[in-house]
C-alpha atoms as a PDB file:
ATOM      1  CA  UNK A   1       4.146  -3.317  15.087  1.00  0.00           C
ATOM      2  CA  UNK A   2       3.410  -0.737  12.590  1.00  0.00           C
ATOM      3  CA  UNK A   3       2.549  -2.679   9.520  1.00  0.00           C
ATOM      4  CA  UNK A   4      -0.317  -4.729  12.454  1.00  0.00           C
ATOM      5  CA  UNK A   5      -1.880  -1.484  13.291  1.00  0.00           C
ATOM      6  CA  UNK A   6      -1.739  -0.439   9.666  1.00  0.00           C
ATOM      7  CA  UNK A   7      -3.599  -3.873   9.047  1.00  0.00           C
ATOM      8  CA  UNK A   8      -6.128  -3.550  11.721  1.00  0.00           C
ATOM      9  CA  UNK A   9      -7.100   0.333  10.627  1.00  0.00           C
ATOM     10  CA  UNK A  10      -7.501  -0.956   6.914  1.00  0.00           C
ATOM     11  CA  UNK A  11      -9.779  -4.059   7.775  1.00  0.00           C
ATOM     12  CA  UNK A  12     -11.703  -1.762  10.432  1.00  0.00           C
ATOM     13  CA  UNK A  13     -12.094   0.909   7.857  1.00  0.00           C
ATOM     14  CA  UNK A  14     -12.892  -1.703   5.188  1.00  0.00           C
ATOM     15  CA  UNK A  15     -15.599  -3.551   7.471  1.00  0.00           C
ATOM     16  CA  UNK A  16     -17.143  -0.129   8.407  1.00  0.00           C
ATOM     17  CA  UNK A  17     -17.308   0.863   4.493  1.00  0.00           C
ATOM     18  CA  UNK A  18     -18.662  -2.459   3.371  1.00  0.00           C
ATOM     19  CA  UNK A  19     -21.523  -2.425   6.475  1.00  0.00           C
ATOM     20  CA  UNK A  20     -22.285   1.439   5.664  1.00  0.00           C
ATOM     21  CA  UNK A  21     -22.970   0.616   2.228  1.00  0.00           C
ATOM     22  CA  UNK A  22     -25.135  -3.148   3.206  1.00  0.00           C
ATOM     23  CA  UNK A  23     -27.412  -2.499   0.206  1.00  0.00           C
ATOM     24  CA  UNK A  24     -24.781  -2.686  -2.756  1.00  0.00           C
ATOM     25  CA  UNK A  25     -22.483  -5.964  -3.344  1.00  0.00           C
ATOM     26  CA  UNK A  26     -20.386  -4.349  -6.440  1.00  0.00           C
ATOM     27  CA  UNK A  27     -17.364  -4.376  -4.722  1.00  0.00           C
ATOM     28  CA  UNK A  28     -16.181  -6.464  -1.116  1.00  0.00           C
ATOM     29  CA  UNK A  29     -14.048  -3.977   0.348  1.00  0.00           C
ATOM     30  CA  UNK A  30     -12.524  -6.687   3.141  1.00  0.00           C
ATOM     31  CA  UNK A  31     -11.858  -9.036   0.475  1.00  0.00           C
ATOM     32  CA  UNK A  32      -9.639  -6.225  -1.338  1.00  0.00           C
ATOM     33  CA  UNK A  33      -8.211  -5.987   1.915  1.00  0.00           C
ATOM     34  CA  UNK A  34      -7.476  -9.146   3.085  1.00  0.00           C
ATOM     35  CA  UNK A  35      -6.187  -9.729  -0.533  1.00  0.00           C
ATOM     36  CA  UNK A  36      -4.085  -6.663  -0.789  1.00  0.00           C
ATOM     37  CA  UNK A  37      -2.282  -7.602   2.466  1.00  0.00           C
ATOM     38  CA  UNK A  38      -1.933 -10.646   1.971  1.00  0.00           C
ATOM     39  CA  UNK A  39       0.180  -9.448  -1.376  1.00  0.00           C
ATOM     40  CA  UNK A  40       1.826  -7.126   0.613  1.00  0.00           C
ATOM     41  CA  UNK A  41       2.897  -9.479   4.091  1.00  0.00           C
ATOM     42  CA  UNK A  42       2.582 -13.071   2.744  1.00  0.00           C
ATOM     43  CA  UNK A  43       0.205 -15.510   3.058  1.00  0.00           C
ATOM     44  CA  UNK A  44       0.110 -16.030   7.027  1.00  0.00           C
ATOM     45  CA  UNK A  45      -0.639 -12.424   7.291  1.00  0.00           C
ATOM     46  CA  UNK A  46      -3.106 -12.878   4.761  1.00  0.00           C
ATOM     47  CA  UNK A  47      -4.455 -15.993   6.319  1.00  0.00           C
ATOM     48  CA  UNK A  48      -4.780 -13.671   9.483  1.00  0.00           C
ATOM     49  CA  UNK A  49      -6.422 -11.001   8.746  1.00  0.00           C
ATOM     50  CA  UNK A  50      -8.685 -13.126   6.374  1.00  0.00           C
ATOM     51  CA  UNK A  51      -9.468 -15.213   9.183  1.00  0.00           C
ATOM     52  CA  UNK A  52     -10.461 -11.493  11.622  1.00  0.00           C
ATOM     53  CA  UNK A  53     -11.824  -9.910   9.046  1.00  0.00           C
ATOM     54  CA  UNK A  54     -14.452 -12.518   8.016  1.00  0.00           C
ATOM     55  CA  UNK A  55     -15.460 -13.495  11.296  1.00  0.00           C
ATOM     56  CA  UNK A  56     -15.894 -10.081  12.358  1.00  0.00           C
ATOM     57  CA  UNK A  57     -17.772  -9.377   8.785  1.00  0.00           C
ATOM     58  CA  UNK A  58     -19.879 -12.560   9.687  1.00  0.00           C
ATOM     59  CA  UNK A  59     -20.814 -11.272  13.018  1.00  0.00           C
ATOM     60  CA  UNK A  60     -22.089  -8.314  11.373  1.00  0.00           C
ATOM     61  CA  UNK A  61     -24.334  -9.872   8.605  1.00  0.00           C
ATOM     62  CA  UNK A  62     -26.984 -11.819   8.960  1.00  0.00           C
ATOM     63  CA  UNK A  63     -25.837 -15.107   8.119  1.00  0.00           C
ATOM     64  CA  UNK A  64     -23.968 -18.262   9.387  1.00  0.00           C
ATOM     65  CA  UNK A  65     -20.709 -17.248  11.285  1.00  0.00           C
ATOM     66  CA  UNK A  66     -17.628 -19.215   9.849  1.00  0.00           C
ATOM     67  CA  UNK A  67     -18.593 -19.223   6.267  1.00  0.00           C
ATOM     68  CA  UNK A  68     -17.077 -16.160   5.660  1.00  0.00           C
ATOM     69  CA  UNK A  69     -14.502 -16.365   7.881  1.00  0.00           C
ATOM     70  CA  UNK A  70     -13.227 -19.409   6.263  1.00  0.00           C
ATOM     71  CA  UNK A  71     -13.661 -18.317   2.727  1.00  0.00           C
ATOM     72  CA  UNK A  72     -11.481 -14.975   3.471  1.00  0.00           C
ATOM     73  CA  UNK A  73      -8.916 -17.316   5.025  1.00  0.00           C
ATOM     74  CA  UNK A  74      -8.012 -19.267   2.584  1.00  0.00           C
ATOM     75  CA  UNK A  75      -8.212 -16.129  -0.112  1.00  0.00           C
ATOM     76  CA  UNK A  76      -5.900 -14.738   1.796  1.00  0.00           C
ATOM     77  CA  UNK A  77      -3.603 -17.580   2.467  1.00  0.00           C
ATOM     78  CA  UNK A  78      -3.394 -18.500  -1.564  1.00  0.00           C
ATOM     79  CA  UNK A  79      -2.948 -14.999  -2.402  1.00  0.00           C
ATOM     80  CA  UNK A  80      -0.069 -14.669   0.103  1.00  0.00           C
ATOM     81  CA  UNK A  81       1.527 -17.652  -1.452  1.00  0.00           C
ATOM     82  CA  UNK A  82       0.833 -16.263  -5.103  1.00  0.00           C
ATOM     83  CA  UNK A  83       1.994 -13.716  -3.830  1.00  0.00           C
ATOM     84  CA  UNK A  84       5.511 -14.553  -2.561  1.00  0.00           C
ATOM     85  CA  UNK A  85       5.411 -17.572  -5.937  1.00  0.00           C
ATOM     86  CA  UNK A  86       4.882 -14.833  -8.317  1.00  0.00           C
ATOM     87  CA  UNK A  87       5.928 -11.664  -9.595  1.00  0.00           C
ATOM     88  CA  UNK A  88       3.162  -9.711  -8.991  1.00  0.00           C
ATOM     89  CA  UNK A  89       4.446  -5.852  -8.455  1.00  0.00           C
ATOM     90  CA  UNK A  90       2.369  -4.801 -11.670  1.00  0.00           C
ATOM     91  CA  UNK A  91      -0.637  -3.572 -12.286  1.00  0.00           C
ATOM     92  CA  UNK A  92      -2.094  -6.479 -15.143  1.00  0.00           C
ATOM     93  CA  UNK A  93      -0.694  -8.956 -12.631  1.00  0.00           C
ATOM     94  CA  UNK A  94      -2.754  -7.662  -9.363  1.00  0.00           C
ATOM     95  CA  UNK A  95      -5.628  -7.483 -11.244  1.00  0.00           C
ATOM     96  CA  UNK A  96      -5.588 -10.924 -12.121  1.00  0.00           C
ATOM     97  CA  UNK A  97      -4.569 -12.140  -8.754  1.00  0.00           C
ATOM     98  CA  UNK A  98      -7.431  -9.450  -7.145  1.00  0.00           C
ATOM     99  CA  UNK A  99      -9.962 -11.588 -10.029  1.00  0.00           C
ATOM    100  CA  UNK A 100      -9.206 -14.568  -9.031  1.00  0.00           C
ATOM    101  CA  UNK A 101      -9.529 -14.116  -5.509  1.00  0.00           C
ATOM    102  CA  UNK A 102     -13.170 -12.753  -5.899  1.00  0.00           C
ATOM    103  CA  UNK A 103     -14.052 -15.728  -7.910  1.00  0.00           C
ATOM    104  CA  UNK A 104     -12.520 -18.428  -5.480  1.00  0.00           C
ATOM    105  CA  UNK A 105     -13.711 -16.202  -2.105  1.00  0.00           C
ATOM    106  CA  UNK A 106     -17.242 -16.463  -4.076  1.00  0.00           C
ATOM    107  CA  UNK A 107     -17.119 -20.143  -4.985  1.00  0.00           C
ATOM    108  CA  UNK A 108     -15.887 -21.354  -1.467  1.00  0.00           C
ATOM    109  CA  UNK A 109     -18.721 -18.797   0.150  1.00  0.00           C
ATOM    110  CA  UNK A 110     -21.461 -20.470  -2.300  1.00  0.00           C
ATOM    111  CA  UNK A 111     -20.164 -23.850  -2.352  1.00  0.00           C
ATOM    112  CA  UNK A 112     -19.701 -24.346   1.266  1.00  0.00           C
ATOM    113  CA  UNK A 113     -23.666 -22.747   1.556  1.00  0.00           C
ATOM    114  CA  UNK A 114     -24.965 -25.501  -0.720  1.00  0.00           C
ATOM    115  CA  UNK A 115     -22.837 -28.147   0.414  1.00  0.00           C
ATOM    116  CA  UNK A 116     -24.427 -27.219   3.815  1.00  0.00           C
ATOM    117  CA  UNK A 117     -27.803 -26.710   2.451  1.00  0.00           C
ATOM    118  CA  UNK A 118     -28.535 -23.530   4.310  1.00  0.00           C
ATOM    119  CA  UNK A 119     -29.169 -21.064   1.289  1.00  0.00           C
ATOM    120  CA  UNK A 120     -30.129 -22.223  -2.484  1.00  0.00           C
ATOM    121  CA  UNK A 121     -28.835 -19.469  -4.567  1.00  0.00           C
ATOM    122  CA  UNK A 122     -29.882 -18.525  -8.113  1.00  0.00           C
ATOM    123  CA  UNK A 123     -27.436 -18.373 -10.980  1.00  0.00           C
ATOM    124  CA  UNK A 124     -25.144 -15.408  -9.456  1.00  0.00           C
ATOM    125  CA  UNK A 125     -22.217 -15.597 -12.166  1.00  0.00           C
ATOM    126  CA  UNK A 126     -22.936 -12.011 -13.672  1.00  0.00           C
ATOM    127  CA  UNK A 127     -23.292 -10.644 -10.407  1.00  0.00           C
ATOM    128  CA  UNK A 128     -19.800 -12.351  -9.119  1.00  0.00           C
ATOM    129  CA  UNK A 129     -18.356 -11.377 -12.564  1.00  0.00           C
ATOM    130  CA  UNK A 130     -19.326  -7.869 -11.884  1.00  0.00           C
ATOM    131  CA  UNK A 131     -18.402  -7.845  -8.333  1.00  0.00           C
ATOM    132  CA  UNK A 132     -14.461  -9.609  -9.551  1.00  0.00           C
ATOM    133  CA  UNK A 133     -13.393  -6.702 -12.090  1.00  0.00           C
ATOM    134  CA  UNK A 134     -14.797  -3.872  -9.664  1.00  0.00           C
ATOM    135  CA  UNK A 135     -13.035  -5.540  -6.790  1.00  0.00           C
ATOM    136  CA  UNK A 136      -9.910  -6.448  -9.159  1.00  0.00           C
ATOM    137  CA  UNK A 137     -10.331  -2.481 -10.304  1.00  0.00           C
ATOM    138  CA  UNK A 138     -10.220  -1.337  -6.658  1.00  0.00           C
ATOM    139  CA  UNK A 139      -7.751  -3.102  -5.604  1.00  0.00           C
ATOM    140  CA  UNK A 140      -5.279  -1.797  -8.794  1.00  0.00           C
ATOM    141  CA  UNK A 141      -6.002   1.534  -7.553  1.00  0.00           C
ATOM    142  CA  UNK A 142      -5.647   1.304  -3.974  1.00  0.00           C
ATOM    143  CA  UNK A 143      -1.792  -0.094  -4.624  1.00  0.00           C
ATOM    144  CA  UNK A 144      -1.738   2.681  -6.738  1.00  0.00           C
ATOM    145  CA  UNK A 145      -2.268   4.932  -4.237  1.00  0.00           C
ATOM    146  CA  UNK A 146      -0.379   3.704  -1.614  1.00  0.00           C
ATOM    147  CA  UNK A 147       2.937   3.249  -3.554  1.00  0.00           C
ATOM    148  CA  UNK A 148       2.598   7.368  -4.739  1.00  0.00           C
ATOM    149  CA  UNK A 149       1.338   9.081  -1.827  1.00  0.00           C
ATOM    150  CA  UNK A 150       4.507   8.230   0.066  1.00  0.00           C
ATOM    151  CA  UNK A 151       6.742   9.611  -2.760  1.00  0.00           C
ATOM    152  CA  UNK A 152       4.016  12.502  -3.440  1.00  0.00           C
ATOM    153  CA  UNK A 153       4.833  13.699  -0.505  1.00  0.00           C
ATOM    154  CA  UNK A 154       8.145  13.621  -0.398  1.00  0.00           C
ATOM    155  CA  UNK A 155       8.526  15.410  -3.699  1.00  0.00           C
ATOM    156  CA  UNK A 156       6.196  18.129  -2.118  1.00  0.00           C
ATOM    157  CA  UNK A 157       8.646  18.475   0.654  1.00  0.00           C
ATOM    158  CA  UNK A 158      11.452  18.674  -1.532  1.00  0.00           C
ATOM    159  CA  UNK A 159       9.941  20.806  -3.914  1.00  0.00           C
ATOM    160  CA  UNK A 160       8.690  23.451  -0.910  1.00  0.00           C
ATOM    161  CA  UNK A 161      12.907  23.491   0.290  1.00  0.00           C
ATOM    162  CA  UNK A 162      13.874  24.379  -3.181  1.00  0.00           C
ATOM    163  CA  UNK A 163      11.321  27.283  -3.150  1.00  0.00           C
ATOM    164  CA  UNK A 164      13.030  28.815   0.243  1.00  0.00           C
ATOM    165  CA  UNK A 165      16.904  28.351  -1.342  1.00  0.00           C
END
């Protein structure tokens, strides 16, 4: 029950970052997310909160409501299983996986737009390229983060009981 509301404070922070900041695509803060939990939970977690976070991101923009949505859900469902298939508790291999993600989240989004033929899009590869190593970058850091503030902590409580000895 912890880990859900965990999930559901990081994917409401995430949505409120990425809609606060509308003008600027260099990094998709749900889709570090929905990727980073689905590393974290396996892929029907990811699948989940792919699936909530992209309809709820879809809501919010000004686009068709779905595409998103079903983009994020199966990034987070292949991560997951990447996840759970692979050995992925490094930093080079996250990236990669966090890459990769951006690049099949953007060619599912585009793809299913043309396929469609709702949006014609001009050549967007530097712009996805860009927008894969910041989000790959991000989401490095934020396990980063996570796995040492726990211990930081700690060692600061440790450290502050060997002062009063």
């Amino acid at each position: 029950m912890k880990a859900a509301a965990g999930v559901i404070l990081a994917t409401a922070l995430a949505l409120a970052l990425q809609t606060s900041l509308a003008g600027t695509n260099a990094v998709d803060f749900v889709l570090v997310v929905v990727v980073y939990v689905a590393l974290s939970y396996g892929p029907v977690t990811g699948l989940l909160t792919g699936t909530f976070a992209g309809l709820v991101q879809d809501a919010l923009a000004s686009g068709v409501i779905g595409i998103g949505g079903l983009a994020k859900t199966i990034v987070g469902f292949l991560a997951g299983v990447i996840g759970t298939q692979f050995i992925v508790a490094q930093s080079l291999p996250r990236f990669v996986v966090f890459f990769g993600a951006t690049i099949l989240h953007a060619v599912v989004f585009y793809g299913l737009y043309m396929v469609l033929n709702l949006r014609q899009f001009a050549s967007a590869y530097p712009a996805i390229a860009g927008q894969a190593l910041s989000n790959a970058l991000v989401g490095v850091v934020a396990f980063q983060l996570v796995e040492l503030l726990p211990g930081a902590v700690e060692r600061r409580r440790a450290a502050r009981h060997r002062i009063r000895r």
